[in-house]
PDB file of N, CA and C in Angstrom:
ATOM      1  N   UNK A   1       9.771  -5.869 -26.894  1.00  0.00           N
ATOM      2  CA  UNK A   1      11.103  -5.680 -27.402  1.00  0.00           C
ATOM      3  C   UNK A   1      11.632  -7.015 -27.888  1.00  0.00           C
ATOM      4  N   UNK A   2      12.061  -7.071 -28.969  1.00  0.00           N
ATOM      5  CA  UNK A   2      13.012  -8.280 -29.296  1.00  0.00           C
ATOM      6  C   UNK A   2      14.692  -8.315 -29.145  1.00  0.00           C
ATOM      7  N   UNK A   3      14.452  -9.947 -28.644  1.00  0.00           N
ATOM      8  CA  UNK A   3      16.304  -9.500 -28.347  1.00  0.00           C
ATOM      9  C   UNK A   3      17.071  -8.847 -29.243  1.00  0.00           C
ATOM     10  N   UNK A   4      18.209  -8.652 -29.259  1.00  0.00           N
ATOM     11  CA  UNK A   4      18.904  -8.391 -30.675  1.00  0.00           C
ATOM     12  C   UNK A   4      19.854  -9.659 -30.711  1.00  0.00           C
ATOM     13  N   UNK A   5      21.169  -9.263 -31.740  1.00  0.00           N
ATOM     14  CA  UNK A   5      22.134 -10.116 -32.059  1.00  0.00           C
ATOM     15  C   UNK A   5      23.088 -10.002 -30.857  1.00  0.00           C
ATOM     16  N   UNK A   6      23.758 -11.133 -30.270  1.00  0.00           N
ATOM     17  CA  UNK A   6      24.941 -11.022 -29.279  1.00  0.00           C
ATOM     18  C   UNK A   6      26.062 -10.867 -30.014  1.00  0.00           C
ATOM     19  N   UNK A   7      26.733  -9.938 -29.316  1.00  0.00           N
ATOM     20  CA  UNK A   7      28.126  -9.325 -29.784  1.00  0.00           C
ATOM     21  C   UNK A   7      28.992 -10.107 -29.020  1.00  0.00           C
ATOM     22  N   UNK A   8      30.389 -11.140 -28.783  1.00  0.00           N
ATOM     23  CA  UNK A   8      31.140 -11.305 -27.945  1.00  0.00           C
ATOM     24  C   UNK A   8      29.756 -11.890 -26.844  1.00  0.00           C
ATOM     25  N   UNK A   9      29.463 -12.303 -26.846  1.00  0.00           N
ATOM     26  CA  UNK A   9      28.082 -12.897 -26.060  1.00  0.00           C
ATOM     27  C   UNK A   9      27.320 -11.979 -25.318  1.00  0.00           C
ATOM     28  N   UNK A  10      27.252 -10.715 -25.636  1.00  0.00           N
ATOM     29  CA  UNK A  10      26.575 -10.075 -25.130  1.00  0.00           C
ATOM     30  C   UNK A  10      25.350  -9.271 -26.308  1.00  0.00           C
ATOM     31  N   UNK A  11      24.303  -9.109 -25.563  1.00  0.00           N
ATOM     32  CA  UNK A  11      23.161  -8.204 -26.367  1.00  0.00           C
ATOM     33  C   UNK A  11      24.240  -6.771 -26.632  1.00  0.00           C
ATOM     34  N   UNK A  12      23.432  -6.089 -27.539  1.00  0.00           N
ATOM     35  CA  UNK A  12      23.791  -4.712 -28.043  1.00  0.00           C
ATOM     36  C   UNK A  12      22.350  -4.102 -28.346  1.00  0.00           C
ATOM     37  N   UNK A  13      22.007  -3.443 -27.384  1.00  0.00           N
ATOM     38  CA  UNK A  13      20.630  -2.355 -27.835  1.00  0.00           C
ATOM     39  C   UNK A  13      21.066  -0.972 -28.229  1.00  0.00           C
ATOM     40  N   UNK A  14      19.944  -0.634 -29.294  1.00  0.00           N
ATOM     41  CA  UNK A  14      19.656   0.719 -29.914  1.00  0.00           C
ATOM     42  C   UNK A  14      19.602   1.492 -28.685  1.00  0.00           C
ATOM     43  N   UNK A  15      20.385   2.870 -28.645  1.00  0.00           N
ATOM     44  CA  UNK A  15      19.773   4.133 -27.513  1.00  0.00           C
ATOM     45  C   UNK A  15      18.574   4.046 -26.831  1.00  0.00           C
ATOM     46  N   UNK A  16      17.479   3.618 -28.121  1.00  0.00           N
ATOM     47  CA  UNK A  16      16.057   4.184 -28.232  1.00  0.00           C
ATOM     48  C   UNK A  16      15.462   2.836 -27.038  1.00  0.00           C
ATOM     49  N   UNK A  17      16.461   1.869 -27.419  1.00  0.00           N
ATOM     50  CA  UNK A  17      15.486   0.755 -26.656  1.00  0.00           C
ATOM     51  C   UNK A  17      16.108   0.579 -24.801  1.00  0.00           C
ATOM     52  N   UNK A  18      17.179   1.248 -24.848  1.00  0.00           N
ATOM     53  CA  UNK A  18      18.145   1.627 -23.581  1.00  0.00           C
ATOM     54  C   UNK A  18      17.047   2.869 -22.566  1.00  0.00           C
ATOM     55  N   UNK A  19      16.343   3.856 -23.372  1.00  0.00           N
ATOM     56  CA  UNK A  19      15.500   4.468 -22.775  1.00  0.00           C
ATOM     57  C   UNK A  19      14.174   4.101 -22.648  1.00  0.00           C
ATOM     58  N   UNK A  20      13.450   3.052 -23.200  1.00  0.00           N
ATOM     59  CA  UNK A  20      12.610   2.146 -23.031  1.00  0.00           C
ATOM     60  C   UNK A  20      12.466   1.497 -21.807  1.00  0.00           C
ATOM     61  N   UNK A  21      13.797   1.307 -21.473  1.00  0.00           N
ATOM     62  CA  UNK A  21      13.944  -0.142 -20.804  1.00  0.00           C
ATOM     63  C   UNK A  21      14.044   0.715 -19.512  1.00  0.00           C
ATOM     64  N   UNK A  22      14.573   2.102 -19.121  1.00  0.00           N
ATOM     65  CA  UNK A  22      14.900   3.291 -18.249  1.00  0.00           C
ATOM     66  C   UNK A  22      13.478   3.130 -17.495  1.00  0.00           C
ATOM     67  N   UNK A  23      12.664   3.608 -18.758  1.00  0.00           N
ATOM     68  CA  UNK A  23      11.335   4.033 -18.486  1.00  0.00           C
ATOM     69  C   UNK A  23      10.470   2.526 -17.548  1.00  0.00           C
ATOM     70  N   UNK A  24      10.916   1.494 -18.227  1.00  0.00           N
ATOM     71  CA  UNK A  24       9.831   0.378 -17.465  1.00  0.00           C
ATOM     72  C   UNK A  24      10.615  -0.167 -16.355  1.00  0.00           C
ATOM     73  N   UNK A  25      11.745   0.449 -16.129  1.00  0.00           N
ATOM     74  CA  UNK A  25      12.105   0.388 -14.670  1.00  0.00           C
ATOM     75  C   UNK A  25      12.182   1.470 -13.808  1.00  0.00           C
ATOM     76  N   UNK A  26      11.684   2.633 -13.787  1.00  0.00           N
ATOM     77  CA  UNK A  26      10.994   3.555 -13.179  1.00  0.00           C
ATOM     78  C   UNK A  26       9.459   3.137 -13.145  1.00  0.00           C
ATOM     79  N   UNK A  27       9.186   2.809 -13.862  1.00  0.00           N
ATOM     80  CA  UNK A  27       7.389   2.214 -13.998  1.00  0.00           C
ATOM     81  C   UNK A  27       7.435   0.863 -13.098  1.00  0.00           C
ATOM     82  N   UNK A  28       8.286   0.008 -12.629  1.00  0.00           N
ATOM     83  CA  UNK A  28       8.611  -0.892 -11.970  1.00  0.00           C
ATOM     84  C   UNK A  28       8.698  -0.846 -10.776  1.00  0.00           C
ATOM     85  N   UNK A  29       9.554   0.097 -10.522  1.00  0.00           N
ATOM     86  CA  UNK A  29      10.083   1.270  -8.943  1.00  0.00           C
ATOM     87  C   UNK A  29       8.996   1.697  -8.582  1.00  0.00           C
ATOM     88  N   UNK A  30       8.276   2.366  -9.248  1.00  0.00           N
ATOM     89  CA  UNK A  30       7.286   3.172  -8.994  1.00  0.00           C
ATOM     90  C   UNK A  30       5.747   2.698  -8.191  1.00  0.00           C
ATOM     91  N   UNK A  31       6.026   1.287  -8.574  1.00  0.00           N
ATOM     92  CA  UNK A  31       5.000   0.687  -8.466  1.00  0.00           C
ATOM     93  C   UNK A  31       3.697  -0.034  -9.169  1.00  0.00           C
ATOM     94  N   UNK A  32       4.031   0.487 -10.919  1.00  0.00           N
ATOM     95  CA  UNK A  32       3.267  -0.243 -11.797  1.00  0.00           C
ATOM     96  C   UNK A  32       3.236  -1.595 -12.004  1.00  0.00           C
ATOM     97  N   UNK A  33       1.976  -2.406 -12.427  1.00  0.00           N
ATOM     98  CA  UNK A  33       1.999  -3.611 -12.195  1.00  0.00           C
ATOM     99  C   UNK A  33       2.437  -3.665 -13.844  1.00  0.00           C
ATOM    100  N   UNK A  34       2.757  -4.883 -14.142  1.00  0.00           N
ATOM    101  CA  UNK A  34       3.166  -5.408 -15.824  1.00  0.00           C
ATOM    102  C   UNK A  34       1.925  -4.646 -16.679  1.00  0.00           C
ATOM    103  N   UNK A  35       0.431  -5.155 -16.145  1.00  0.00           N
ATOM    104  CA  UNK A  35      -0.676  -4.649 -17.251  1.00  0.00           C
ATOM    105  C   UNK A  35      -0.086  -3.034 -17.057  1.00  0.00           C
ATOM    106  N   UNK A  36      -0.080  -2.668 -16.312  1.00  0.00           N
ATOM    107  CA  UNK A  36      -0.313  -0.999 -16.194  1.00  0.00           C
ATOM    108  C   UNK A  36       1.040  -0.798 -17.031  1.00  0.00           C
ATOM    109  N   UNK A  37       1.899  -1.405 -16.969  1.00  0.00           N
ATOM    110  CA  UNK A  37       2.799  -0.676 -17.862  1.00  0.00           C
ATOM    111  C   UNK A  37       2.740  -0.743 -19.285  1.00  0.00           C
ATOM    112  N   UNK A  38       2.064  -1.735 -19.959  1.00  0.00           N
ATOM    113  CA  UNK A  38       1.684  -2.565 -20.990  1.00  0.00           C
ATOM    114  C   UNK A  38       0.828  -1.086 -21.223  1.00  0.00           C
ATOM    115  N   UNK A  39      -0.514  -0.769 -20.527  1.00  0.00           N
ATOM    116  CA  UNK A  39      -1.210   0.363 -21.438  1.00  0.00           C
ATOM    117  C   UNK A  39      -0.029   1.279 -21.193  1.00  0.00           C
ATOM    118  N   UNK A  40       0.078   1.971 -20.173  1.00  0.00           N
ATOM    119  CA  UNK A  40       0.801   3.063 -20.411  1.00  0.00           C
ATOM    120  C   UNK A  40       1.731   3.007 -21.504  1.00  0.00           C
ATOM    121  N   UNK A  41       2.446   2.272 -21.645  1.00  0.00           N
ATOM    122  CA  UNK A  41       3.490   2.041 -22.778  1.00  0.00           C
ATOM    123  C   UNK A  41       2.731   1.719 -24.687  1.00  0.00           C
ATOM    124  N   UNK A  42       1.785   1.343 -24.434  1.00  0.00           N
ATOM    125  CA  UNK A  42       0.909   1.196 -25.550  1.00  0.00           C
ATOM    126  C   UNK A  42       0.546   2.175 -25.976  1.00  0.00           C
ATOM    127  N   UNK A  43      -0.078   3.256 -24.882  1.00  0.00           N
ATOM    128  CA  UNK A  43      -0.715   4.901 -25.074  1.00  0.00           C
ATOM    129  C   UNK A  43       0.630   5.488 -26.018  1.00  0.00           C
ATOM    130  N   UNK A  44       1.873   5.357 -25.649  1.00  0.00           N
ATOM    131  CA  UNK A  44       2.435   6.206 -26.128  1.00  0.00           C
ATOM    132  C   UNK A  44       3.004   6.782 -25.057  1.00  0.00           C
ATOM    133  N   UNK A  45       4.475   7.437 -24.958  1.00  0.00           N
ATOM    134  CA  UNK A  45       4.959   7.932 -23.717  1.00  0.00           C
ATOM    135  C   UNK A  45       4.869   9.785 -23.919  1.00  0.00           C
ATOM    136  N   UNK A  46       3.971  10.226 -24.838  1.00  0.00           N
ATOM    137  CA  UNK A  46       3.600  11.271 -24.769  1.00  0.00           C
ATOM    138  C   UNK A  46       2.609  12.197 -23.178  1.00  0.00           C
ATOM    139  N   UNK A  47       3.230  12.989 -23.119  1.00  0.00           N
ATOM    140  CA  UNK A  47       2.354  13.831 -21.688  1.00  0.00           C
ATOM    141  C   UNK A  47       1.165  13.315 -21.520  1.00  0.00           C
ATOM    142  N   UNK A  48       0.392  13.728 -22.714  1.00  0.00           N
ATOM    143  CA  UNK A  48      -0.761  13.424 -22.440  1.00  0.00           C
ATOM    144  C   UNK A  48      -1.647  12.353 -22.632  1.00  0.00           C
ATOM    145  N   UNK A  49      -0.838  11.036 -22.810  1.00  0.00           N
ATOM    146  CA  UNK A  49      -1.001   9.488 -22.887  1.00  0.00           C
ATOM    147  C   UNK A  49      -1.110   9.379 -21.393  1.00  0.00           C
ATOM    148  N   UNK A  50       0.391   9.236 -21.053  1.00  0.00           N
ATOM    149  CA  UNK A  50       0.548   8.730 -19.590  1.00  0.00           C
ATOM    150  C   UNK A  50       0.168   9.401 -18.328  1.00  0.00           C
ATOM    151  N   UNK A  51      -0.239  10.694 -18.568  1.00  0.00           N
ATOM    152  CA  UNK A  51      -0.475  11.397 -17.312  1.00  0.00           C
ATOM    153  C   UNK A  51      -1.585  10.910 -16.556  1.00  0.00           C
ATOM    154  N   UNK A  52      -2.467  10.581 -17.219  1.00  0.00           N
ATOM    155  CA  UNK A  52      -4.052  10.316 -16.413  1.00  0.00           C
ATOM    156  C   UNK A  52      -3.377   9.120 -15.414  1.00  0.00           C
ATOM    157  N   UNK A  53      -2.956   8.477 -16.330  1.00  0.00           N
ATOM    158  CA  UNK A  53      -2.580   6.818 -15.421  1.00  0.00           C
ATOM    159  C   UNK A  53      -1.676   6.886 -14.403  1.00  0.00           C
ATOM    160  N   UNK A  54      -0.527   8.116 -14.583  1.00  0.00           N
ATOM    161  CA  UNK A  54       0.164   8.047 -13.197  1.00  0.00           C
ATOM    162  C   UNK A  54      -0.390   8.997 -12.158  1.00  0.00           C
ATOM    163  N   UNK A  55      -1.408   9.828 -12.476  1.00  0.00           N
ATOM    164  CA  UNK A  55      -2.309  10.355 -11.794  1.00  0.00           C
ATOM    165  C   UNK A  55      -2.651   9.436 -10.866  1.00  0.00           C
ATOM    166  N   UNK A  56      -3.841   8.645 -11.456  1.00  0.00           N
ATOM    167  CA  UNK A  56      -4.155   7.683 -10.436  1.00  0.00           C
ATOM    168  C   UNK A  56      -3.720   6.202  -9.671  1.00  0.00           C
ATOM    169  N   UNK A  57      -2.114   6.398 -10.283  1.00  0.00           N
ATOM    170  CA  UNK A  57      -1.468   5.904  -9.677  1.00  0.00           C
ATOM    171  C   UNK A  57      -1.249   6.460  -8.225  1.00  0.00           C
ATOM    172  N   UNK A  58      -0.754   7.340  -8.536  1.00  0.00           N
ATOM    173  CA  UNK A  58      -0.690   8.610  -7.032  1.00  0.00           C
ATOM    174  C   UNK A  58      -1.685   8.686  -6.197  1.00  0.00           C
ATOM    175  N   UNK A  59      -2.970   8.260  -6.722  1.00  0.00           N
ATOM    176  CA  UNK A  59      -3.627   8.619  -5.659  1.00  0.00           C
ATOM    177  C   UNK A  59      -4.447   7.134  -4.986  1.00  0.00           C
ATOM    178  N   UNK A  60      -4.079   6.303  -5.990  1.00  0.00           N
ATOM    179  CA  UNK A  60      -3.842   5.115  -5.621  1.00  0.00           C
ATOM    180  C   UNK A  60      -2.569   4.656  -4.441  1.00  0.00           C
ATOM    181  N   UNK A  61      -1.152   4.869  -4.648  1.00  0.00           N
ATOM    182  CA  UNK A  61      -0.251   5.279  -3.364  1.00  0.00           C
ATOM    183  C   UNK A  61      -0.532   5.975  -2.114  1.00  0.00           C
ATOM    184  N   UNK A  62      -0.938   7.290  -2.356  1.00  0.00           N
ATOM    185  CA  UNK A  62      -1.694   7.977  -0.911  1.00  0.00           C
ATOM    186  C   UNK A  62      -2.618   7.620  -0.217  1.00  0.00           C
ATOM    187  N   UNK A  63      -3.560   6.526  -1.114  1.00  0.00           N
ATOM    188  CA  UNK A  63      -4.582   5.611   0.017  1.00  0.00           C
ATOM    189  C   UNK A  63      -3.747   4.560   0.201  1.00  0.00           C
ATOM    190  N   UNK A  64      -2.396   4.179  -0.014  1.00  0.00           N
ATOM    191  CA  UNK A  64      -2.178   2.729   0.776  1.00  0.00           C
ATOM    192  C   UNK A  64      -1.013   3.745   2.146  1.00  0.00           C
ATOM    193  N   UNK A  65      -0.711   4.925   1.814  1.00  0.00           N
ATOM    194  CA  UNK A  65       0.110   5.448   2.357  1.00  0.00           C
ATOM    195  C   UNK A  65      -0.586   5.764   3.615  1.00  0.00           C
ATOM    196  N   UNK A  66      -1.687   6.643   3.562  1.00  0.00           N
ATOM    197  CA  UNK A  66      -2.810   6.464   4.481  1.00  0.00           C
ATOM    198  C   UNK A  66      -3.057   5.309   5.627  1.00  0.00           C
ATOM    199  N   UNK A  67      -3.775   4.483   5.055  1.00  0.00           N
ATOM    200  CA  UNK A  67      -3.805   2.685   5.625  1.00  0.00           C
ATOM    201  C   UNK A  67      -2.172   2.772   6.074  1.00  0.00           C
ATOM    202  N   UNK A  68      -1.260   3.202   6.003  1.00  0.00           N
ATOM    203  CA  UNK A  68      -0.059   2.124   6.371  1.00  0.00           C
ATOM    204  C   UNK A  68       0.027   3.297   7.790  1.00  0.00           C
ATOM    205  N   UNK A  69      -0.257   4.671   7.735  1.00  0.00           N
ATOM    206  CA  UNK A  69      -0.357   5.476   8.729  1.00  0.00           C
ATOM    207  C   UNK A  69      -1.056   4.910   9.826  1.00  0.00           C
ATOM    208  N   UNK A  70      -2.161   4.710   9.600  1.00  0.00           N
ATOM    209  CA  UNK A  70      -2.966   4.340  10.338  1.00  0.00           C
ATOM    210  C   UNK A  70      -3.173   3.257  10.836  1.00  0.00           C
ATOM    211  N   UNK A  71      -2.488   2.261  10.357  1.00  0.00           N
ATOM    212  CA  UNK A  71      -1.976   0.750  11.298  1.00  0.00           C
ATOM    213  C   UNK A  71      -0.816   1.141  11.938  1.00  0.00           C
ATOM    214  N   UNK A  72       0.120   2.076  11.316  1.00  0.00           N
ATOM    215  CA  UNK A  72       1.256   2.317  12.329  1.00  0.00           C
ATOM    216  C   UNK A  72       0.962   2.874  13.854  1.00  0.00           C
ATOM    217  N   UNK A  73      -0.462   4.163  13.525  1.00  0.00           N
ATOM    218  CA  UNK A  73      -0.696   4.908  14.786  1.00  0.00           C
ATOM    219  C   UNK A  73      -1.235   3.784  15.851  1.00  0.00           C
ATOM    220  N   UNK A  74      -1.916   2.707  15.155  1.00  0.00           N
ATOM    221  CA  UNK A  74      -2.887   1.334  16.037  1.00  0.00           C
ATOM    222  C   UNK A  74      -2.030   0.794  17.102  1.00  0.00           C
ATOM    223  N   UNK A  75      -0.420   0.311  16.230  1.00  0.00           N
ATOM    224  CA  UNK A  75       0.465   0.032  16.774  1.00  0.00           C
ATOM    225  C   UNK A  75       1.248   0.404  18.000  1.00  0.00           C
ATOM    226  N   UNK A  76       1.752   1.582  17.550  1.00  0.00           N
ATOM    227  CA  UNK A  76       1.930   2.489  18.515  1.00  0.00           C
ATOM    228  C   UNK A  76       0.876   2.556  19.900  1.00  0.00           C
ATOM    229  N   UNK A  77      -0.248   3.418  19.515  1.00  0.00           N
ATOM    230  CA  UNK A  77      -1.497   2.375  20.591  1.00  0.00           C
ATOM    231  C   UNK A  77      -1.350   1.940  21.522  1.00  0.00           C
ATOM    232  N   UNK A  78      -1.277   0.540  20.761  1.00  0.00           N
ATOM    233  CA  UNK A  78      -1.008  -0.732  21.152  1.00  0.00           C
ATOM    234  C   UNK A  78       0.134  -1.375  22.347  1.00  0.00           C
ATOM    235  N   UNK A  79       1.125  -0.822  21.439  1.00  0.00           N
ATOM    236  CA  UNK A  79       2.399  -0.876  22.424  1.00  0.00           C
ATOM    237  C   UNK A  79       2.649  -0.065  23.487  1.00  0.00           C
ATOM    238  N   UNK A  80       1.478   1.189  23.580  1.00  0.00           N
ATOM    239  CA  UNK A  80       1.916   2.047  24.231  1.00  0.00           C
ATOM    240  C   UNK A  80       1.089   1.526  25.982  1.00  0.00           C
ATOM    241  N   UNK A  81       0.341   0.535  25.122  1.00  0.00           N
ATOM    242  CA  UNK A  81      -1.192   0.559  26.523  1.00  0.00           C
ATOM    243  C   UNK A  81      -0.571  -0.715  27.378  1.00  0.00           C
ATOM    244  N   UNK A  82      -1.089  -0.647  28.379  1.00  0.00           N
ATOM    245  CA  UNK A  82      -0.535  -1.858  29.404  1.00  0.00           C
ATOM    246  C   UNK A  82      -1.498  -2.679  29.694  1.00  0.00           C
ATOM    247  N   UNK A  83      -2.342  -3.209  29.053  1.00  0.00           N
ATOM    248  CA  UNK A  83      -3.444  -4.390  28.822  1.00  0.00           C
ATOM    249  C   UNK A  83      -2.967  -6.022  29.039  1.00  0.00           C
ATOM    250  N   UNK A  84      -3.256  -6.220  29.416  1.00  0.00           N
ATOM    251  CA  UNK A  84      -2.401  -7.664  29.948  1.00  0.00           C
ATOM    252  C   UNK A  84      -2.834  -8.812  28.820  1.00  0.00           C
ATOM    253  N   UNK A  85      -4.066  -8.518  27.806  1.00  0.00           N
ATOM    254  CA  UNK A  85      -3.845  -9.689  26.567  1.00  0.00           C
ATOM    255  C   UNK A  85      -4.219  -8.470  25.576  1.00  0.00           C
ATOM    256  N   UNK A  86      -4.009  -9.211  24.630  1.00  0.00           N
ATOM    257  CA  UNK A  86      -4.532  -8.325  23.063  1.00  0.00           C
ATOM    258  C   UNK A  86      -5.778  -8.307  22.803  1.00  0.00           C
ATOM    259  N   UNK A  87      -6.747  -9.712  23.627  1.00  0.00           N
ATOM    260  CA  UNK A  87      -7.890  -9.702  22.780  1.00  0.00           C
ATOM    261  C   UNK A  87      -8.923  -8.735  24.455  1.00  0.00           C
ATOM    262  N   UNK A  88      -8.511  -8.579  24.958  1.00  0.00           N
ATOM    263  CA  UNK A  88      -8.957  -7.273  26.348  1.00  0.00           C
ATOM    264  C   UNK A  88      -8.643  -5.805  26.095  1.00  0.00           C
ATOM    265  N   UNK A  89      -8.010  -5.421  24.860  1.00  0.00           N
ATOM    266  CA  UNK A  89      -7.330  -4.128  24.344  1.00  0.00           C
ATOM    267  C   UNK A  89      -8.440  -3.427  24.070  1.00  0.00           C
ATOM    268  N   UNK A  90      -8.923  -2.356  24.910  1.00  0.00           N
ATOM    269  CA  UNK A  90      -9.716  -1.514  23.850  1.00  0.00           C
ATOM    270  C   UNK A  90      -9.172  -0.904  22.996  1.00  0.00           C
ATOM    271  N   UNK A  91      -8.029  -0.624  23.245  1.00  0.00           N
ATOM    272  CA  UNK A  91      -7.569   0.004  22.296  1.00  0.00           C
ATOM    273  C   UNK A  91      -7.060  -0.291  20.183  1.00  0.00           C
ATOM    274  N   UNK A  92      -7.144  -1.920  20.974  1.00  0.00           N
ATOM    275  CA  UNK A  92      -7.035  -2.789  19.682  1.00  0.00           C
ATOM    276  C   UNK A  92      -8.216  -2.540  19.408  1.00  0.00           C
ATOM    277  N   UNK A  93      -9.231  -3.020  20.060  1.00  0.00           N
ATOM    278  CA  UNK A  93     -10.800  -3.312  19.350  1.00  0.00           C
ATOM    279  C   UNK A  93     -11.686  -2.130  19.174  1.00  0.00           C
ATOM    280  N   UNK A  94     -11.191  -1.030  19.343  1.00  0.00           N
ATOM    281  CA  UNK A  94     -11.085   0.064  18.769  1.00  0.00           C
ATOM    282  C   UNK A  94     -11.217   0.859  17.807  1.00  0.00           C
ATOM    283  N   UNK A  95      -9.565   0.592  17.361  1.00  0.00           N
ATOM    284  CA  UNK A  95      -9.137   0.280  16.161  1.00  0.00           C
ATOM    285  C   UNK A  95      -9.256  -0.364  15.168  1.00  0.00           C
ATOM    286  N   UNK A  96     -10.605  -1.378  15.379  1.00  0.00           N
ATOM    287  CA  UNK A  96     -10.784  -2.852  14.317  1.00  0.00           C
ATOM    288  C   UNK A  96     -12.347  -2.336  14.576  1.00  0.00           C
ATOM    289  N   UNK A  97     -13.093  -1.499  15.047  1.00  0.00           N
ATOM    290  CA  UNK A  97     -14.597  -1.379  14.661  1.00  0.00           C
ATOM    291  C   UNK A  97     -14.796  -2.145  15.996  1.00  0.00           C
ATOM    292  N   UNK A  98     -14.547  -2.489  17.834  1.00  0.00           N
ATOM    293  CA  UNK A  98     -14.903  -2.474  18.552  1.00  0.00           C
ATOM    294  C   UNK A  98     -15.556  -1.733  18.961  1.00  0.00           C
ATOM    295  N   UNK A  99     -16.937  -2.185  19.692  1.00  0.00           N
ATOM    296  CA  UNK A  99     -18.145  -1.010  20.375  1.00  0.00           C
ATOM    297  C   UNK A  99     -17.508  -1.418  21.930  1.00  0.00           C
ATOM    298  N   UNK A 100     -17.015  -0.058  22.939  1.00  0.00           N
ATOM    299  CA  UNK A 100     -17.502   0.282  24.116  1.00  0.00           C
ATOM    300  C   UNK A 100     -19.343  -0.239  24.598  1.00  0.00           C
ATOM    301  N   UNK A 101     -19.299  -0.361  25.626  1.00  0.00           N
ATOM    302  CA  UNK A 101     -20.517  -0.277  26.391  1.00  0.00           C
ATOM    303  C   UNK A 101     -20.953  -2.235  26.172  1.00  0.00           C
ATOM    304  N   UNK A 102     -22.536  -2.156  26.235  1.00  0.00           N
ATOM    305  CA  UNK A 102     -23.031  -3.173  26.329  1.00  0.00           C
ATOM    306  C   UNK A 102     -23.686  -3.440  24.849  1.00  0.00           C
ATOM    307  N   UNK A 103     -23.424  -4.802  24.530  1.00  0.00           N
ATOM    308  CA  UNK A 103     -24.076  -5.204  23.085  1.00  0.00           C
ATOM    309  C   UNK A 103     -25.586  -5.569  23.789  1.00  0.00           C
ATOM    310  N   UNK A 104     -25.853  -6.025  22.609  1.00  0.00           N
ATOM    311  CA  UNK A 104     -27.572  -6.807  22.681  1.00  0.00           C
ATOM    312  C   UNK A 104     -27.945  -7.328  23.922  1.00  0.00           C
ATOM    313  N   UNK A 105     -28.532  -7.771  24.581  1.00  0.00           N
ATOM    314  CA  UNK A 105     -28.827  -8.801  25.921  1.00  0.00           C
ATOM    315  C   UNK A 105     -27.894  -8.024  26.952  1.00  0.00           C
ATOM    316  N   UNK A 106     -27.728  -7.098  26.796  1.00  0.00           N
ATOM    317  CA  UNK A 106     -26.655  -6.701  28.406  1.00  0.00           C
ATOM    318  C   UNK A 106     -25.514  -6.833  28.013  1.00  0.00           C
ATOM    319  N   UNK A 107     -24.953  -7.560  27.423  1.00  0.00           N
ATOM    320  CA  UNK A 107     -23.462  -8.402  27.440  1.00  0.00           C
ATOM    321  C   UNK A 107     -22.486  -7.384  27.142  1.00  0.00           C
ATOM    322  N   UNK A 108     -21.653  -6.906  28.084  1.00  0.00           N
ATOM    323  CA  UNK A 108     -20.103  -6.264  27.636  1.00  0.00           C
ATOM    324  C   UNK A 108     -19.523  -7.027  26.706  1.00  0.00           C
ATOM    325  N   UNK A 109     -19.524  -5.600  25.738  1.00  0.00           N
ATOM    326  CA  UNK A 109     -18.330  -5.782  24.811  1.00  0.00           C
ATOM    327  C   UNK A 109     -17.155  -5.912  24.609  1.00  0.00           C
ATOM    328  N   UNK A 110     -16.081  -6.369  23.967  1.00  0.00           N
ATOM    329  CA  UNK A 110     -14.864  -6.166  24.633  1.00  0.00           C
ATOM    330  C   UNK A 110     -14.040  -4.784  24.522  1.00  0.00           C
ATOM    331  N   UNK A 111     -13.274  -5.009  25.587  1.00  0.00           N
ATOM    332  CA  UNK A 111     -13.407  -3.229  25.882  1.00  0.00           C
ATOM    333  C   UNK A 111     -13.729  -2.806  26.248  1.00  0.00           C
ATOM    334  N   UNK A 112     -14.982  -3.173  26.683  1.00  0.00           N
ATOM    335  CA  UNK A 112     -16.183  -2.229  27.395  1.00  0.00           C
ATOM    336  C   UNK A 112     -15.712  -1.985  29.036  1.00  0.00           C
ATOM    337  N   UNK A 113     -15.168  -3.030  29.498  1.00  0.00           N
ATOM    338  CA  UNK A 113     -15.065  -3.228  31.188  1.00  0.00           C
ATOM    339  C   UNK A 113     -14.144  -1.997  31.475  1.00  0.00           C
ATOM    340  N   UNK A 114     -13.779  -2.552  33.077  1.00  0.00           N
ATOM    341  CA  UNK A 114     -12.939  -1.225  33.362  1.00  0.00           C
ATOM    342  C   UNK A 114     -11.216  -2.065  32.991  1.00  0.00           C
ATOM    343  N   UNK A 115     -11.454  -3.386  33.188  1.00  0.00           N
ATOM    344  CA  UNK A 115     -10.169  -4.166  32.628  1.00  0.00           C
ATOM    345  C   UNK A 115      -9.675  -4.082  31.431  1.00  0.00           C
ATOM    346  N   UNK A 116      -8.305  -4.018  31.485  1.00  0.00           N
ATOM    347  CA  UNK A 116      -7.849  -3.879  29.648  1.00  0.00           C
ATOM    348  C   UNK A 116      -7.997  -2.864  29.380  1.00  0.00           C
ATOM    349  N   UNK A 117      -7.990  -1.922  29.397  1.00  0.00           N
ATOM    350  CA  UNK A 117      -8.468  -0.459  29.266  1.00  0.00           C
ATOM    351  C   UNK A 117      -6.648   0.352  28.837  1.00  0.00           C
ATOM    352  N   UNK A 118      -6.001   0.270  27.715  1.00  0.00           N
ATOM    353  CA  UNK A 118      -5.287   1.012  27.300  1.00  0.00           C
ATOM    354  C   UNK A 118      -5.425   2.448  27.309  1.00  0.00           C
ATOM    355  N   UNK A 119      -5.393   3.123  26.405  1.00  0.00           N
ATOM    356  CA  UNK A 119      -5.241   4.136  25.623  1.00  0.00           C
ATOM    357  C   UNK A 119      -6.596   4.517  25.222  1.00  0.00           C
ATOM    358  N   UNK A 120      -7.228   3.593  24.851  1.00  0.00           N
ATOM    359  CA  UNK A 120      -8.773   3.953  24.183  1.00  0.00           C
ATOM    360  C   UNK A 120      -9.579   3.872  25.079  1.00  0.00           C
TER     361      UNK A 120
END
């Protein structure tokens, strides 16, 4: 967009560029990065330009929405277990790809003991 002329020191935009500007701040809100709005806005704001891209926008959102579930439930967990450090939590190490039982050579894992023993 180019600026226009200042009126009384202010810009004056066309309708057309007032709904432009609507659109790349819903695309902003939404979560598009600058490139992504750049194609989308390049495609054309026709249905079937932009749909694919906010498609996988969406389903791009539901996997971080996911992940944010699932550190919340860790949390919860977490706070819920009475483990006297964080790094004795099975329930943390768990949650992070900790193995129960004995590793290689015998050696308890963490977590593994009967100590620290939250939730998990």
């Amino acid at each position: 967009m180019r600026p226009t002329a200042r009126v009384s020191g202010r810009r004056r935009y066309e309708p057309s560029i007032l709904g432009r500007l609507a659109v790349i701040r819903l695309l902003r809100d939404a979560g598009f990065t600058i490139q992504e709005m750049r194609r989308l806005l390049a495609g054309g704001t026709e249905r079937h330009r932009w749909r694919p891209l906010a498609e996988l926008k969406l389903r791009e959102i539901d996997g971080r929405i996911a992940q944010a579930q699932e550190t919340r439930e860790l949390i919860e967990r977490a706070l819920a277990c009475d483990c006297e450090t964080l790094e004795g939590c099975s329930t943390l190490t768990q949650g992070y790809g900790g193995h129960q039982g004995r590793a290689k050579g015998g050696r308890r894992t963490p977590g593994s003991g009967s100590r620290g023993r939250g939730l998990g």
